[in-house]
PDB file of N, CA and C in Angstrom:
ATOM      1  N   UNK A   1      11.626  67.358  22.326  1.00  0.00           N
ATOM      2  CA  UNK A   1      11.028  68.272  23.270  1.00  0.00           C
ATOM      3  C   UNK A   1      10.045  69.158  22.503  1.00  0.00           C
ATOM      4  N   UNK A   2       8.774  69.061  22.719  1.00  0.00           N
ATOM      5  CA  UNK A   2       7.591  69.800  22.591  1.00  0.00           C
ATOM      6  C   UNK A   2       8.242  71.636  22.388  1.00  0.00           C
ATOM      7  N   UNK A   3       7.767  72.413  21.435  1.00  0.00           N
ATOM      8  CA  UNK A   3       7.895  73.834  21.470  1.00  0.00           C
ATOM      9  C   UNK A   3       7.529  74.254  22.756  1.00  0.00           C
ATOM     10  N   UNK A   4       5.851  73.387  23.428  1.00  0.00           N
ATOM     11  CA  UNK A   4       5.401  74.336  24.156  1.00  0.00           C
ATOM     12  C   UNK A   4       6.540  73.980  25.363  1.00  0.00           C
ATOM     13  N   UNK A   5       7.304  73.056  25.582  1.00  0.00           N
ATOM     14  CA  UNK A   5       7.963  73.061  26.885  1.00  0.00           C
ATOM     15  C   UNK A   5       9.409  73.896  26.972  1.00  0.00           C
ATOM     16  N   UNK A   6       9.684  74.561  25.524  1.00  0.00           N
ATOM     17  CA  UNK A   6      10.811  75.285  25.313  1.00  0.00           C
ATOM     18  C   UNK A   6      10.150  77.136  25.766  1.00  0.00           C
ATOM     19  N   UNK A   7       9.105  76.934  25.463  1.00  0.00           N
ATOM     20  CA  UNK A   7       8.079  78.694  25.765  1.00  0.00           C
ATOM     21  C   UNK A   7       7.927  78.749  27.029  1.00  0.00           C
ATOM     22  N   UNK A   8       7.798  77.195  27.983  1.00  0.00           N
ATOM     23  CA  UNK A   8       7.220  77.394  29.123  1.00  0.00           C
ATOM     24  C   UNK A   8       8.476  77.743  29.924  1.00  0.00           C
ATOM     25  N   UNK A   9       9.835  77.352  29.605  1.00  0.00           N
ATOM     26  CA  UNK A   9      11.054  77.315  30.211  1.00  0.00           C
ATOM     27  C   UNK A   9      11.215  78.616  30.013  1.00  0.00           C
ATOM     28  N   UNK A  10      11.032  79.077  29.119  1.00  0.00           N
ATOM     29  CA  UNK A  10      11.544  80.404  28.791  1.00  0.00           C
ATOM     30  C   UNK A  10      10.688  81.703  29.846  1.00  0.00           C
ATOM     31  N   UNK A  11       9.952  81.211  29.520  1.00  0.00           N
ATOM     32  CA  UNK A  11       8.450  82.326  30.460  1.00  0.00           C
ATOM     33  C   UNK A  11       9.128  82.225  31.639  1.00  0.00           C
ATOM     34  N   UNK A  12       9.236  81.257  32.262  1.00  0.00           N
ATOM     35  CA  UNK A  12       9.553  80.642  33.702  1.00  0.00           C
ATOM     36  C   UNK A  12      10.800  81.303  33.970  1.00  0.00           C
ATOM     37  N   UNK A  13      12.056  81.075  33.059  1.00  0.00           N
ATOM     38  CA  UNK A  13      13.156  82.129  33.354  1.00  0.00           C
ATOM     39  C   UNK A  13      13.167  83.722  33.660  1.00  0.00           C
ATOM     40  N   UNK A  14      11.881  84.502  32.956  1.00  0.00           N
ATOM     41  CA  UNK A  14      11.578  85.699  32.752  1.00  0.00           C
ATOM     42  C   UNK A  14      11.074  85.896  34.116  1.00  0.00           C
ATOM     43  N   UNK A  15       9.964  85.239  34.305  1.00  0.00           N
ATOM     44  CA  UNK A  15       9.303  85.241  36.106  1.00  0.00           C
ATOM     45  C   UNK A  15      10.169  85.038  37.129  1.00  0.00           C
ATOM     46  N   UNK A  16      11.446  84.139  36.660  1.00  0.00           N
ATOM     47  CA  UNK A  16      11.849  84.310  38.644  1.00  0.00           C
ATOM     48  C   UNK A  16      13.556  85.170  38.318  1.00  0.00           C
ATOM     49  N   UNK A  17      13.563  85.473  37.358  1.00  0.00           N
ATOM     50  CA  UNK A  17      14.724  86.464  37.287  1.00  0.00           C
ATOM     51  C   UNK A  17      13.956  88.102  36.560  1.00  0.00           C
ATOM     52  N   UNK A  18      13.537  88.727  37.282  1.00  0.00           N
ATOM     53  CA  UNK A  18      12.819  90.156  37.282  1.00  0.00           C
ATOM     54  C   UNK A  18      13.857  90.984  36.973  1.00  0.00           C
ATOM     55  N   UNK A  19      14.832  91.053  37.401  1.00  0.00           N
ATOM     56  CA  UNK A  19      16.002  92.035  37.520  1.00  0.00           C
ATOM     57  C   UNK A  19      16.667  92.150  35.659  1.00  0.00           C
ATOM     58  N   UNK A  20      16.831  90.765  35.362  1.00  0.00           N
ATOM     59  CA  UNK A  20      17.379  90.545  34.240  1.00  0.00           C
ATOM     60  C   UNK A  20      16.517  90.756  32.640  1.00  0.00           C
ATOM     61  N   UNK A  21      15.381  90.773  33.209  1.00  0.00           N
ATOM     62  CA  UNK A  21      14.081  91.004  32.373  1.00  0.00           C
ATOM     63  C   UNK A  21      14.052  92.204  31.906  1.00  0.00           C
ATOM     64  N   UNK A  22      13.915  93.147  32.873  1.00  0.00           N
ATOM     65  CA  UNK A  22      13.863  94.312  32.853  1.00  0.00           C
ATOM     66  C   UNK A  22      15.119  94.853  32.104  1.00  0.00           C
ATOM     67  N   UNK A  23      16.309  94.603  32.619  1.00  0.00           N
ATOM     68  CA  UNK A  23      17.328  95.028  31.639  1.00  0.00           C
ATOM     69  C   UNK A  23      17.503  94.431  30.640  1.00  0.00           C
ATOM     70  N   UNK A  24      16.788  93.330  30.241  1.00  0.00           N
ATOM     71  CA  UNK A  24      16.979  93.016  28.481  1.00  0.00           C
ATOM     72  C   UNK A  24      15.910  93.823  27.881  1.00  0.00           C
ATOM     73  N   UNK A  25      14.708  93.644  28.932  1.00  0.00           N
ATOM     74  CA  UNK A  25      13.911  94.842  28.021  1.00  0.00           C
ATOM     75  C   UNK A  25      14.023  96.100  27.627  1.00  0.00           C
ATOM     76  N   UNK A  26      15.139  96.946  28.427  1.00  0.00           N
ATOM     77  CA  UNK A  26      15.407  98.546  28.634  1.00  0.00           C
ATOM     78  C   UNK A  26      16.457  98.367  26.828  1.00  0.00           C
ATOM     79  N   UNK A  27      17.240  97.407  27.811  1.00  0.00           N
ATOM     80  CA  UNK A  27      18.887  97.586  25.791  1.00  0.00           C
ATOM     81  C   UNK A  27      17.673  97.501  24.824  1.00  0.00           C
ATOM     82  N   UNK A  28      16.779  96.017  24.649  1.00  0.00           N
ATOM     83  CA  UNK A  28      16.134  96.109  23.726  1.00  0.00           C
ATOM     84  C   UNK A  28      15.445  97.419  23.091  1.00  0.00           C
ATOM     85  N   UNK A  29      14.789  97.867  24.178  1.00  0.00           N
ATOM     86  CA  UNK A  29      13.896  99.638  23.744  1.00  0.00           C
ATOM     87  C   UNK A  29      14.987 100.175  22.910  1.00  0.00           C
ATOM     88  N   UNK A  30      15.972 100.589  24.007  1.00  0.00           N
ATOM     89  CA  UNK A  30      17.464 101.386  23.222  1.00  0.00           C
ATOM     90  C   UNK A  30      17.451 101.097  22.088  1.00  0.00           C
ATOM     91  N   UNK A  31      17.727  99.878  21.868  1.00  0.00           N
ATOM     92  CA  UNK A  31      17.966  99.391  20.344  1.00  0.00           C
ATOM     93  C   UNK A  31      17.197 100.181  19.441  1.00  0.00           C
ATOM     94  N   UNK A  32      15.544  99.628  19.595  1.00  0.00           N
ATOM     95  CA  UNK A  32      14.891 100.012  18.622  1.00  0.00           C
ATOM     96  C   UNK A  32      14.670 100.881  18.265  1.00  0.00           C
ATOM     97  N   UNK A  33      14.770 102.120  19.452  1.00  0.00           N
ATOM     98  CA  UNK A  33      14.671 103.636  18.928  1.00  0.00           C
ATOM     99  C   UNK A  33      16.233 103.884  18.179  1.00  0.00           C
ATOM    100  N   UNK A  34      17.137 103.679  19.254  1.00  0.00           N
ATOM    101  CA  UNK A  34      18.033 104.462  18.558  1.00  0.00           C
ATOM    102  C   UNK A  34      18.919 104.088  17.546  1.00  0.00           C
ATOM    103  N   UNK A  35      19.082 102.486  17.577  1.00  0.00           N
ATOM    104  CA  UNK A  35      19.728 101.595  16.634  1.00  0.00           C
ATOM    105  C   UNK A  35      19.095 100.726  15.759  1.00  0.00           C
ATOM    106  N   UNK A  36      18.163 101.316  14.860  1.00  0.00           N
ATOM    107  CA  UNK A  36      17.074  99.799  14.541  1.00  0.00           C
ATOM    108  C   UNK A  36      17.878  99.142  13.870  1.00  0.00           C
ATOM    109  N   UNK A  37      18.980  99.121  13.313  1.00  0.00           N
ATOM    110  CA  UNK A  37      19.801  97.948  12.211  1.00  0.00           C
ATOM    111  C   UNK A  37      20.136  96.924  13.284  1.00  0.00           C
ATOM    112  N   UNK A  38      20.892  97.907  14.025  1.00  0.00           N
ATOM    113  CA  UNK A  38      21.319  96.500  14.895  1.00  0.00           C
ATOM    114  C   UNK A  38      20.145  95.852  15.792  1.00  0.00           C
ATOM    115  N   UNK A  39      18.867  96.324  16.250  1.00  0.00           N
ATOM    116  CA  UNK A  39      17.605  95.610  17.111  1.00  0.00           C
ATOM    117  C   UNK A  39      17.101  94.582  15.560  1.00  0.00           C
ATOM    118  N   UNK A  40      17.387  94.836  14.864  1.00  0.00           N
ATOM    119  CA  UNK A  40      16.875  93.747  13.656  1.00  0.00           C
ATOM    120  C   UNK A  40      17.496  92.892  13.380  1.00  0.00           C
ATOM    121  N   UNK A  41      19.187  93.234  13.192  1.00  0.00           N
ATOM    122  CA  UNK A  41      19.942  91.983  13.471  1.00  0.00           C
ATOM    123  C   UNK A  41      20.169  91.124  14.774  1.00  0.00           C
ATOM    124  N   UNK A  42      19.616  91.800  15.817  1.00  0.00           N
ATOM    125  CA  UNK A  42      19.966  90.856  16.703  1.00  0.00           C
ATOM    126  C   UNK A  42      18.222  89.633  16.529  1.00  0.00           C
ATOM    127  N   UNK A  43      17.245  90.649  16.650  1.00  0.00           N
ATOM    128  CA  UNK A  43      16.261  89.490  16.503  1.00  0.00           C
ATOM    129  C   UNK A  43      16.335  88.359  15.291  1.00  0.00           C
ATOM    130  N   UNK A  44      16.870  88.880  14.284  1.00  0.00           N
ATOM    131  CA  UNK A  44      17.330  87.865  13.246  1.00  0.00           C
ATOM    132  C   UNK A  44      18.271  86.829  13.514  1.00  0.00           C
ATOM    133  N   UNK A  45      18.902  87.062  14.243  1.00  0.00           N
ATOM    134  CA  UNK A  45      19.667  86.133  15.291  1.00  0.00           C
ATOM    135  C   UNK A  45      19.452  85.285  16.190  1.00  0.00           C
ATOM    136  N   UNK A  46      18.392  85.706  16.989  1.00  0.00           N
ATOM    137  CA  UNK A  46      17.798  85.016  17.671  1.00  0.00           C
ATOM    138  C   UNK A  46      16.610  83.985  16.988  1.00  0.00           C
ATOM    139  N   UNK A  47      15.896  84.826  16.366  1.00  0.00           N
ATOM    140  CA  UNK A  47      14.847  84.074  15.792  1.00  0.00           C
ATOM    141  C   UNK A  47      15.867  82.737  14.800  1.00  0.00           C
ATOM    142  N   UNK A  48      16.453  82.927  14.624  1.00  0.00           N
ATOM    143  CA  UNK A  48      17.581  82.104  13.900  1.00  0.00           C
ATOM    144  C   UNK A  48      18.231  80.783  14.658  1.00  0.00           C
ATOM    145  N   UNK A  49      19.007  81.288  15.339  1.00  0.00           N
ATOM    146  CA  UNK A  49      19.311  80.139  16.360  1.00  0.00           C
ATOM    147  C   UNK A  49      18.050  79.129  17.165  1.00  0.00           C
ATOM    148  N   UNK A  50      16.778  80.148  17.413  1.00  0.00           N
ATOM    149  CA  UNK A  50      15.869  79.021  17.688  1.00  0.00           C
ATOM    150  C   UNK A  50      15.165  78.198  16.813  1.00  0.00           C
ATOM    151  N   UNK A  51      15.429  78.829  15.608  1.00  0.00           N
ATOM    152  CA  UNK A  51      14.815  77.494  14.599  1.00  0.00           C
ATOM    153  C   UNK A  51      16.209  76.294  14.397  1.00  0.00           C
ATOM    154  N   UNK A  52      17.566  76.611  14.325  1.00  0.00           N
ATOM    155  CA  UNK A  52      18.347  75.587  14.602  1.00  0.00           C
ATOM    156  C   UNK A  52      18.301  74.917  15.426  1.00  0.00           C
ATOM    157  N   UNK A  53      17.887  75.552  17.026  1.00  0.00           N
ATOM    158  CA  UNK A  53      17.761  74.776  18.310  1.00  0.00           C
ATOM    159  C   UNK A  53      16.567  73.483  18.032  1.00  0.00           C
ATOM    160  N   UNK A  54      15.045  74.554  17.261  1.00  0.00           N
ATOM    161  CA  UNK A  54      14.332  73.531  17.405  1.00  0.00           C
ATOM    162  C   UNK A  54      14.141  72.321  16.289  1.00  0.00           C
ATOM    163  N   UNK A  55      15.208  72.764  15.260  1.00  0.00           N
ATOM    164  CA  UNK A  55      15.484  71.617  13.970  1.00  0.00           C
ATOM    165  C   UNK A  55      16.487  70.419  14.468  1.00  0.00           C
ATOM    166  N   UNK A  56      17.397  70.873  15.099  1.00  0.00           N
ATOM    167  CA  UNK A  56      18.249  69.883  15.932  1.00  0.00           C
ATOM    168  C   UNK A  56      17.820  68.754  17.126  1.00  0.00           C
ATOM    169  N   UNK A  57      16.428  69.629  17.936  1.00  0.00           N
ATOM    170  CA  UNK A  57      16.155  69.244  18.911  1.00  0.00           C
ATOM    171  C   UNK A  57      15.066  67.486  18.400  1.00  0.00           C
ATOM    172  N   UNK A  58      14.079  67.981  16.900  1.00  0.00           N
ATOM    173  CA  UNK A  58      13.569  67.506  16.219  1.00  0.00           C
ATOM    174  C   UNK A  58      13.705  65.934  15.834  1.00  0.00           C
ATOM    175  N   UNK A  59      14.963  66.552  14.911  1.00  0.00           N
ATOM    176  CA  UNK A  59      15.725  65.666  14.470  1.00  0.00           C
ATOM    177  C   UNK A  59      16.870  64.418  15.177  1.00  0.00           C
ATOM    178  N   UNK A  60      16.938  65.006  16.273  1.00  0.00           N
ATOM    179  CA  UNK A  60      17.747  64.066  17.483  1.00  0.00           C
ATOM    180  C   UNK A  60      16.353  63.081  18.158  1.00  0.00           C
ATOM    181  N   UNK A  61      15.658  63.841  18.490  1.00  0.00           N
ATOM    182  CA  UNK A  61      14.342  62.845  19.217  1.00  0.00           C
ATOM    183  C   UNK A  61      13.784  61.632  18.456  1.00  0.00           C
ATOM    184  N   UNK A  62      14.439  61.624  17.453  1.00  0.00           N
ATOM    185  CA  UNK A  62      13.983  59.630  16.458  1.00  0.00           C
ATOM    186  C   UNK A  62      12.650  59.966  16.208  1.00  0.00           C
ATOM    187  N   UNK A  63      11.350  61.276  16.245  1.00  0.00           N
ATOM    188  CA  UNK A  63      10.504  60.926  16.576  1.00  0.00           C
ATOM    189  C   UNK A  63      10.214  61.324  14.978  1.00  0.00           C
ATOM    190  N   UNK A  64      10.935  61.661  14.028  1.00  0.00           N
ATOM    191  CA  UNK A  64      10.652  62.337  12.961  1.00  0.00           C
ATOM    192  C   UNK A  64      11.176  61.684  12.023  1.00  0.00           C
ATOM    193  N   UNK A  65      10.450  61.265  11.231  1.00  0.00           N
ATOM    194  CA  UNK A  65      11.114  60.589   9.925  1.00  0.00           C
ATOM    195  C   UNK A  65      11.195  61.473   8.492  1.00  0.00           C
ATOM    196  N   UNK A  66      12.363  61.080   8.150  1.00  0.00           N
ATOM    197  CA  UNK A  66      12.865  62.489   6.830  1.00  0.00           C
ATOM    198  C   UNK A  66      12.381  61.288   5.579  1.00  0.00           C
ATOM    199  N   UNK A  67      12.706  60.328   5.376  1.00  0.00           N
ATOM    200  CA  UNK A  67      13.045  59.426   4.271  1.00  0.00           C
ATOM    201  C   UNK A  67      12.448  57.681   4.542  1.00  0.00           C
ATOM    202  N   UNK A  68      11.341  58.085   3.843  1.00  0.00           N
ATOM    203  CA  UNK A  68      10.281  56.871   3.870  1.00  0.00           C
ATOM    204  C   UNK A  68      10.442  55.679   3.003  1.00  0.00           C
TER     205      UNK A  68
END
């Protein structure tokens, strides 16, 4: 699966759930003002798991060869 069709899913979740957007965006603010250790570990987290998502996703699709 293409990155761009993992960004477009994602965008697309943000647009038809408004309600949920907004409150990840509000904790997030919170975070950063008042907790930056933990708004850094969580993006480190995230940014984390999506490079596993997209190394796994990669590597399952046959479309990538490691060893020539």
């Amino acid at each position: 699966m293409p990155f761009s069709m993992v960004f477009d899913g994602i965008v697309n979740l943000f647009k038809e759930h408004g309600f949920i957007t907004i409150a990840l965006a509000v904790v997030l603010l919170y975070l950063l003002f008042q907790k930056p250790k933990a708004f850094l570990l969580i993006v480190f987290l995230v940014l984390l798991f999506i490079g596993i998502l997209y190394l796994t996703t990669m590597l399952s699709s046959g479309n990538m060869t490691i060893w020539k």
